[in-house]
C-alpha atoms as a PDB file:
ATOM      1  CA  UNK A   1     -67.012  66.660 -53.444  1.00  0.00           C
ATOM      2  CA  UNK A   2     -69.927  64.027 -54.293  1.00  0.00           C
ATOM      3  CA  UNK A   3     -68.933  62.140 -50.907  1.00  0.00           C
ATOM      4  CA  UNK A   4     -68.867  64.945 -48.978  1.00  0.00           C
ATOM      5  CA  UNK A   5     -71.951  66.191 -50.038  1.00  0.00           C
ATOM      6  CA  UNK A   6     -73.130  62.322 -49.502  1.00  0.00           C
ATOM      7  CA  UNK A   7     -71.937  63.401 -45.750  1.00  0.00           C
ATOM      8  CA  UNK A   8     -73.990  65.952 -44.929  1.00  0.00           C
ATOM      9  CA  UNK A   9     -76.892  64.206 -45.924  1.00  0.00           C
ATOM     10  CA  UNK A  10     -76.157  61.157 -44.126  1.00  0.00           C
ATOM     11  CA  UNK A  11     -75.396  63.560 -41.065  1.00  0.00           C
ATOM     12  CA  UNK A  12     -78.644  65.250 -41.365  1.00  0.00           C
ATOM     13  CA  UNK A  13     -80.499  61.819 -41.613  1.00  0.00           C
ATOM     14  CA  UNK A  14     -78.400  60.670 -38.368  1.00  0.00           C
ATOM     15  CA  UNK A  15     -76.345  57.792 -40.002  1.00  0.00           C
ATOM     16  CA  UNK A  16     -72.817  59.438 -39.578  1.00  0.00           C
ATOM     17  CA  UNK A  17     -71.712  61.616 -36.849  1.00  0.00           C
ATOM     18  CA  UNK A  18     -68.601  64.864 -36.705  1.00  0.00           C
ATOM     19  CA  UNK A  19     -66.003  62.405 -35.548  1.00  0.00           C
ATOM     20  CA  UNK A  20     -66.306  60.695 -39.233  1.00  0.00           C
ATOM     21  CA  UNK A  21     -64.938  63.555 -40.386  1.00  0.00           C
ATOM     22  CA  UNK A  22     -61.287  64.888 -41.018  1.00  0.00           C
ATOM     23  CA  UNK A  23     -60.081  67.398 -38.614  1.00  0.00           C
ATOM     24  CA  UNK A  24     -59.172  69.673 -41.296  1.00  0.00           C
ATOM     25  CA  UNK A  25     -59.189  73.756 -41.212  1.00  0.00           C
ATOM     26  CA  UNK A  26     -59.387  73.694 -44.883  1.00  0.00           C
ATOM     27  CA  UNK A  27     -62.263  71.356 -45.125  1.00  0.00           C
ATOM     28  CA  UNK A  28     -63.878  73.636 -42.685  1.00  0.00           C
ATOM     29  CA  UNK A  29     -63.255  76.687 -44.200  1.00  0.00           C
ATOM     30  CA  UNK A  30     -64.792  75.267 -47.578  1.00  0.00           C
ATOM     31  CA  UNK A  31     -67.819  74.527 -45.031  1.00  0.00           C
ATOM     32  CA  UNK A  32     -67.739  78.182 -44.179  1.00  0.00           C
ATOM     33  CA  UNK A  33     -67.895  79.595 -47.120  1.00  0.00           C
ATOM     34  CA  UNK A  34     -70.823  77.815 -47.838  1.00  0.00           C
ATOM     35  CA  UNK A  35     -72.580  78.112 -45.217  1.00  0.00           C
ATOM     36  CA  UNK A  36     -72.388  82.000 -45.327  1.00  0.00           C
ATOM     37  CA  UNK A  37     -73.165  81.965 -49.431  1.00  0.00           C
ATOM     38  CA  UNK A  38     -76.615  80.183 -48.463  1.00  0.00           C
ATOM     39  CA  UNK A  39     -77.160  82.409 -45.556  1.00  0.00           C
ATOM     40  CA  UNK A  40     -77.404  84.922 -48.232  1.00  0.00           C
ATOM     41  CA  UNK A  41     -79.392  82.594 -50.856  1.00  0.00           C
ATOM     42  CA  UNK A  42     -82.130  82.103 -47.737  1.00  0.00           C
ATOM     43  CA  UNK A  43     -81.704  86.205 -46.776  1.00  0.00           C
ATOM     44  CA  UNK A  44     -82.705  86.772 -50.588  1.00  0.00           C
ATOM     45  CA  UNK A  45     -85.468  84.371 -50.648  1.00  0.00           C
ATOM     46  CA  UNK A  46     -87.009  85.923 -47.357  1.00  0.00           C
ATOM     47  CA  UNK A  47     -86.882  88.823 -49.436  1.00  0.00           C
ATOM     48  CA  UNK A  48     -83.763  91.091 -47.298  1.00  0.00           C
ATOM     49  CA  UNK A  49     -80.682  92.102 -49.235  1.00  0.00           C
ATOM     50  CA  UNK A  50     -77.793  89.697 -49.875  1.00  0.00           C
ATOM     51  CA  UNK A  51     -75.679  92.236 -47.697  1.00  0.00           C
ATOM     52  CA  UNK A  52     -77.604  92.204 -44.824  1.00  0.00           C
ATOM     53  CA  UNK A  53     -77.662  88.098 -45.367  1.00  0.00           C
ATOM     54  CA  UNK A  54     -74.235  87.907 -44.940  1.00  0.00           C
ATOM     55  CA  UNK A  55     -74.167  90.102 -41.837  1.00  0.00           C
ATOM     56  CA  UNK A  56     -76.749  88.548 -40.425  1.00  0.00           C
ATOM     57  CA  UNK A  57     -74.841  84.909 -41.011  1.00  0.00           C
ATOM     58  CA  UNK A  58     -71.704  86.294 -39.918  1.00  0.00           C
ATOM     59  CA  UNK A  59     -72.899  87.125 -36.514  1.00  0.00           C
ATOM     60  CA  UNK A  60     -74.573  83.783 -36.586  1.00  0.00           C
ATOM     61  CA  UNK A  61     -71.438  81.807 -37.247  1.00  0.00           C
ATOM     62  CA  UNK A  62     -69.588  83.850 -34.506  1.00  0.00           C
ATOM     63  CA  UNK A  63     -71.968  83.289 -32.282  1.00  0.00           C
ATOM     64  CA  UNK A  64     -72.016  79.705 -32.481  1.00  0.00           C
ATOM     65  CA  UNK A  65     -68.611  79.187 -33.222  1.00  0.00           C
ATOM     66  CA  UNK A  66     -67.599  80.830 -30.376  1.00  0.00           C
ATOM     67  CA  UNK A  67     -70.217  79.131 -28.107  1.00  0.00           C
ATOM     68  CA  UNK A  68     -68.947  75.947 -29.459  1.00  0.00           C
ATOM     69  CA  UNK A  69     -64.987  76.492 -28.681  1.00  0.00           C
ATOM     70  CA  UNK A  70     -65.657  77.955 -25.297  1.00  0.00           C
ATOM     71  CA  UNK A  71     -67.580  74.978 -24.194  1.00  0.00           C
ATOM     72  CA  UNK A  72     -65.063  72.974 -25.705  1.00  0.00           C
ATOM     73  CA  UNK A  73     -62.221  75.075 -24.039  1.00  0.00           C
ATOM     74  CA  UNK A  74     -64.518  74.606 -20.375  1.00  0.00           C
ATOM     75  CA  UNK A  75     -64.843  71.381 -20.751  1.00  0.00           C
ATOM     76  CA  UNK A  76     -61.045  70.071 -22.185  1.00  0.00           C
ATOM     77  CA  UNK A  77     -62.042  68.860 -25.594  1.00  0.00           C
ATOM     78  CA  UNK A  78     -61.196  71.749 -27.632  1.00  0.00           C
ATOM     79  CA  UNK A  79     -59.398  68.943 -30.147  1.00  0.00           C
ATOM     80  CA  UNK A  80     -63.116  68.453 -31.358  1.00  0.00           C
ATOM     81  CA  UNK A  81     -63.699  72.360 -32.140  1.00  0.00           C
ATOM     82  CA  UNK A  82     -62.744  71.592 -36.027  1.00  0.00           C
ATOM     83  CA  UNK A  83     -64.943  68.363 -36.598  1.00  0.00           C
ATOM     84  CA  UNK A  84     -68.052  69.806 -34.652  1.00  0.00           C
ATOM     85  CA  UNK A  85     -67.547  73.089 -36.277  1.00  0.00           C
ATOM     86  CA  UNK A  86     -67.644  71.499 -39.893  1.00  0.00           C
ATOM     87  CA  UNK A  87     -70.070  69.107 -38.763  1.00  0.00           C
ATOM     88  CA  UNK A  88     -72.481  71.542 -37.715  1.00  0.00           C
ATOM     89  CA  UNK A  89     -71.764  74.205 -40.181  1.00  0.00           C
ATOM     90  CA  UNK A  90     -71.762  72.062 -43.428  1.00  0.00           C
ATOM     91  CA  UNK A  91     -75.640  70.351 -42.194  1.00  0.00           C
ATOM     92  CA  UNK A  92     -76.954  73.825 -41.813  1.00  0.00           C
ATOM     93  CA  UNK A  93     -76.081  74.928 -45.209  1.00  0.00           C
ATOM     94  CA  UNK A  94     -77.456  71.877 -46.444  1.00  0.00           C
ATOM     95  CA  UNK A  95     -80.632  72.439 -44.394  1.00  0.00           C
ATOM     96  CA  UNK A  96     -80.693  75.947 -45.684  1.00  0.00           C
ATOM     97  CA  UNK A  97     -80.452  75.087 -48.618  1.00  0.00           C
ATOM     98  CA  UNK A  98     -83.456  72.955 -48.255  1.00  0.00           C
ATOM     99  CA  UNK A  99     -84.959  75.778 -46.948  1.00  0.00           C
ATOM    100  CA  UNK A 100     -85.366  78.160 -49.793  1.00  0.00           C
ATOM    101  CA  UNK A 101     -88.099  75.801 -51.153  1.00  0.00           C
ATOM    102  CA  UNK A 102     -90.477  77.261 -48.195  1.00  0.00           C
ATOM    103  CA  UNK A 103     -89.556  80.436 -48.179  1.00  0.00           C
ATOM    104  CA  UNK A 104     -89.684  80.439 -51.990  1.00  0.00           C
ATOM    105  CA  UNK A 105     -93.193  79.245 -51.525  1.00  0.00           C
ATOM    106  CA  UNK A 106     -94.204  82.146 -49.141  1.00  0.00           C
ATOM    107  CA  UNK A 107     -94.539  84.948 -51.168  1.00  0.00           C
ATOM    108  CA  UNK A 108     -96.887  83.227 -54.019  1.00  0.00           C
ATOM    109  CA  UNK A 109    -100.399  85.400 -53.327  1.00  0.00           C
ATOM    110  CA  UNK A 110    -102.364  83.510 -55.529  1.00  0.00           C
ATOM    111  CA  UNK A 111    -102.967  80.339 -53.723  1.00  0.00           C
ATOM    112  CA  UNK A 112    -104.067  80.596 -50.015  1.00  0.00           C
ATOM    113  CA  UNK A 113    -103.397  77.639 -49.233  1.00  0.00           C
ATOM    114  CA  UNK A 114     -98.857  77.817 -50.112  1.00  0.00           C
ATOM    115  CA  UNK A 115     -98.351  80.246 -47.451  1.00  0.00           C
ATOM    116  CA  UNK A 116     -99.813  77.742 -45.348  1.00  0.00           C
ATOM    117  CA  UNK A 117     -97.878  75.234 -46.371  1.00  0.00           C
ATOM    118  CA  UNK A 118     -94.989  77.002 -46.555  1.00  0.00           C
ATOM    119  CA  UNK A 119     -94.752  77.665 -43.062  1.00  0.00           C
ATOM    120  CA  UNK A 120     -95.437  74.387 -42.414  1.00  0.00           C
ATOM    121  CA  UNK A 121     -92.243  72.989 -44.200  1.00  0.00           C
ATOM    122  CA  UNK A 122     -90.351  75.431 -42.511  1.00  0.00           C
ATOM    123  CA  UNK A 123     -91.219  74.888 -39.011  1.00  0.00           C
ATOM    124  CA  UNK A 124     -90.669  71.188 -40.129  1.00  0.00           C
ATOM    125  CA  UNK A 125     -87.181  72.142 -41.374  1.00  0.00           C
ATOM    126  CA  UNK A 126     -86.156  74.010 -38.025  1.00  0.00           C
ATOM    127  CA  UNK A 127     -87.494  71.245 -36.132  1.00  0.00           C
ATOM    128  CA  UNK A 128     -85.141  68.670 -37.692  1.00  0.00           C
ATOM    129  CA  UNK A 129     -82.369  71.357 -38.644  1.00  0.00           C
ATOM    130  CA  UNK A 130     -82.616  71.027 -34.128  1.00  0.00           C
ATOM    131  CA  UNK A 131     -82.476  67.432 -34.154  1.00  0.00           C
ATOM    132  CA  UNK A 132     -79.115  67.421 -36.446  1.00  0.00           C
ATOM    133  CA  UNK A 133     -77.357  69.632 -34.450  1.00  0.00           C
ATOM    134  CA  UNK A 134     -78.723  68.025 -31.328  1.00  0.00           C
ATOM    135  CA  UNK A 135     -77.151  65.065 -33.302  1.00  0.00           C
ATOM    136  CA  UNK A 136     -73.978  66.379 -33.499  1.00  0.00           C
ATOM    137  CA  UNK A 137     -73.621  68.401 -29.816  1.00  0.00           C
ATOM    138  CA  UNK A 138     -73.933  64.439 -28.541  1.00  0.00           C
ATOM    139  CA  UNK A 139     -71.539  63.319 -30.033  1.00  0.00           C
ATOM    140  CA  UNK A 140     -69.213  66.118 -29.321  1.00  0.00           C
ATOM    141  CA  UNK A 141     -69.602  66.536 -26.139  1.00  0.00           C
ATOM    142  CA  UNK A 142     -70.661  62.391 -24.713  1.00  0.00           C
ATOM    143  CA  UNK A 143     -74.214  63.480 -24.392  1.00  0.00           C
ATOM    144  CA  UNK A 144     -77.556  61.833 -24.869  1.00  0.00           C
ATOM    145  CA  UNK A 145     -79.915  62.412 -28.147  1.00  0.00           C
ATOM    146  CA  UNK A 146     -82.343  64.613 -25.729  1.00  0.00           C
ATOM    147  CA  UNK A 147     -79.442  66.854 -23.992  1.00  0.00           C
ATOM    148  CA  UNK A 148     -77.940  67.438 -26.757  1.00  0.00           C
ATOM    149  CA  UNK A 149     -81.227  68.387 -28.890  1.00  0.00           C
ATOM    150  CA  UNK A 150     -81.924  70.734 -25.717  1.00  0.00           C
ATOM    151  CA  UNK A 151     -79.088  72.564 -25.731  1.00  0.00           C
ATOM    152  CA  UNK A 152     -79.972  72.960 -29.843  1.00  0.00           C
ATOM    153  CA  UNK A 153     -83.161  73.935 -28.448  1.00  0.00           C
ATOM    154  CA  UNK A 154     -81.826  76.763 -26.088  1.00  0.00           C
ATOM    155  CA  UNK A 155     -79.047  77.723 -28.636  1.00  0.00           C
ATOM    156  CA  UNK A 156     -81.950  77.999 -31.412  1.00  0.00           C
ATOM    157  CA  UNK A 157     -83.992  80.266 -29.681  1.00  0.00           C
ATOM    158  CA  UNK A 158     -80.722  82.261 -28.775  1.00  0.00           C
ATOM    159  CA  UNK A 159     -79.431  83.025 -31.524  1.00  0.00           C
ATOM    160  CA  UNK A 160     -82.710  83.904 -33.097  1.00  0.00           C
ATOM    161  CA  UNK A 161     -83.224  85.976 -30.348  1.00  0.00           C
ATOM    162  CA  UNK A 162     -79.937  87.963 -30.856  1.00  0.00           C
ATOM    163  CA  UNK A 163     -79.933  88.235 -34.442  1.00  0.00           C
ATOM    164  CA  UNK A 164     -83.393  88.995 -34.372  1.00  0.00           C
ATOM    165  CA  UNK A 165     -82.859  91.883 -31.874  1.00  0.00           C
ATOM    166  CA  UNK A 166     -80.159  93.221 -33.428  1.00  0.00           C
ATOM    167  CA  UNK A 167     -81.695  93.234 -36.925  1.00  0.00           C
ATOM    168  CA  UNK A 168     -85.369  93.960 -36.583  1.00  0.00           C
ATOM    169  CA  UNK A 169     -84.862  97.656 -37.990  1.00  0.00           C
ATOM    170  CA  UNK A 170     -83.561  96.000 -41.174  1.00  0.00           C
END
């Protein structure tokens, strides 16, 4: 578990990249799982309900799961769908995890100067959590650093986009 936590992180700081990994559908279901437990660790530190979290990081993980196979499928590499899924799904709940620091922060009201800051960390944290997968969409699909990191870019603002839409009521 200790090396494949050592993964991530040397995914995240772009020393390794997916094809390092085994193509395994356990290994990325373990990745899964994760991912959608800190989806609802960073939905309860924005202050939402851990239900909602894990709706809200379901239709994430659909979303880019099935964005990811059908470009795969398109493009006649759909043997890369489990290494690029895990890849990409096991650095974003390590970012997230990173992530509840900030949004930890944010609520504090007796400093003026941690909301601030706060933001600050997390627009830093979305900025490299778009470099990773930027990272990783190059070497999936033979790209360079800056195509891949702007199709991150337009996937990003995407998925934002649609979960934001369909959960601004919440």
């Amino acid at each position: 578990m200790q090396s494949l936590i050592r993964f991530f992180f040397e995914l995240c700081l772009l020393r390794r990249a997916p094809q390092d990994l085994p193509g395994s559908s356990t290994l990325l279901g373990l990745v899964l799982v994760v991912d959608l437990l800190v989806g609802m660790l960073l939905a309860t530190s924005a202050g939402l309900s851990p239900g909602l979290g894990l709706v809200q990081s379901l239709v994430d993980l659909f979303f880019m799961l099935a964005l990811l196979y059908g470009a795969l499928y398109l493009l006649d590499r759909v043997a890369r769908f489990l290494q690029a899924a895990t890849a990409l799904l096991g650095s974003g709940a390590l970012l997230g995890l990173i992530g509840v620091v900030p949004l930890s922060m944010a609520p504090a009201p007796d400093a003026a100067e941690q909301p601030a800051m706060a933001v600050l960390l997390f627009l830093v944290l979305v900025a490299w959590s778009v470099l990773v997968m930027g990272h990783i969409l190059r070497h999936t699909f033979d790209l360079r650093l800056g195509q891949g990191t702007a199709i991150a870019v337009a996937y990003t603002l995407l998925a934002y986009s649609l979960v934001g839409g369909l959960f601004s009521g919440s």
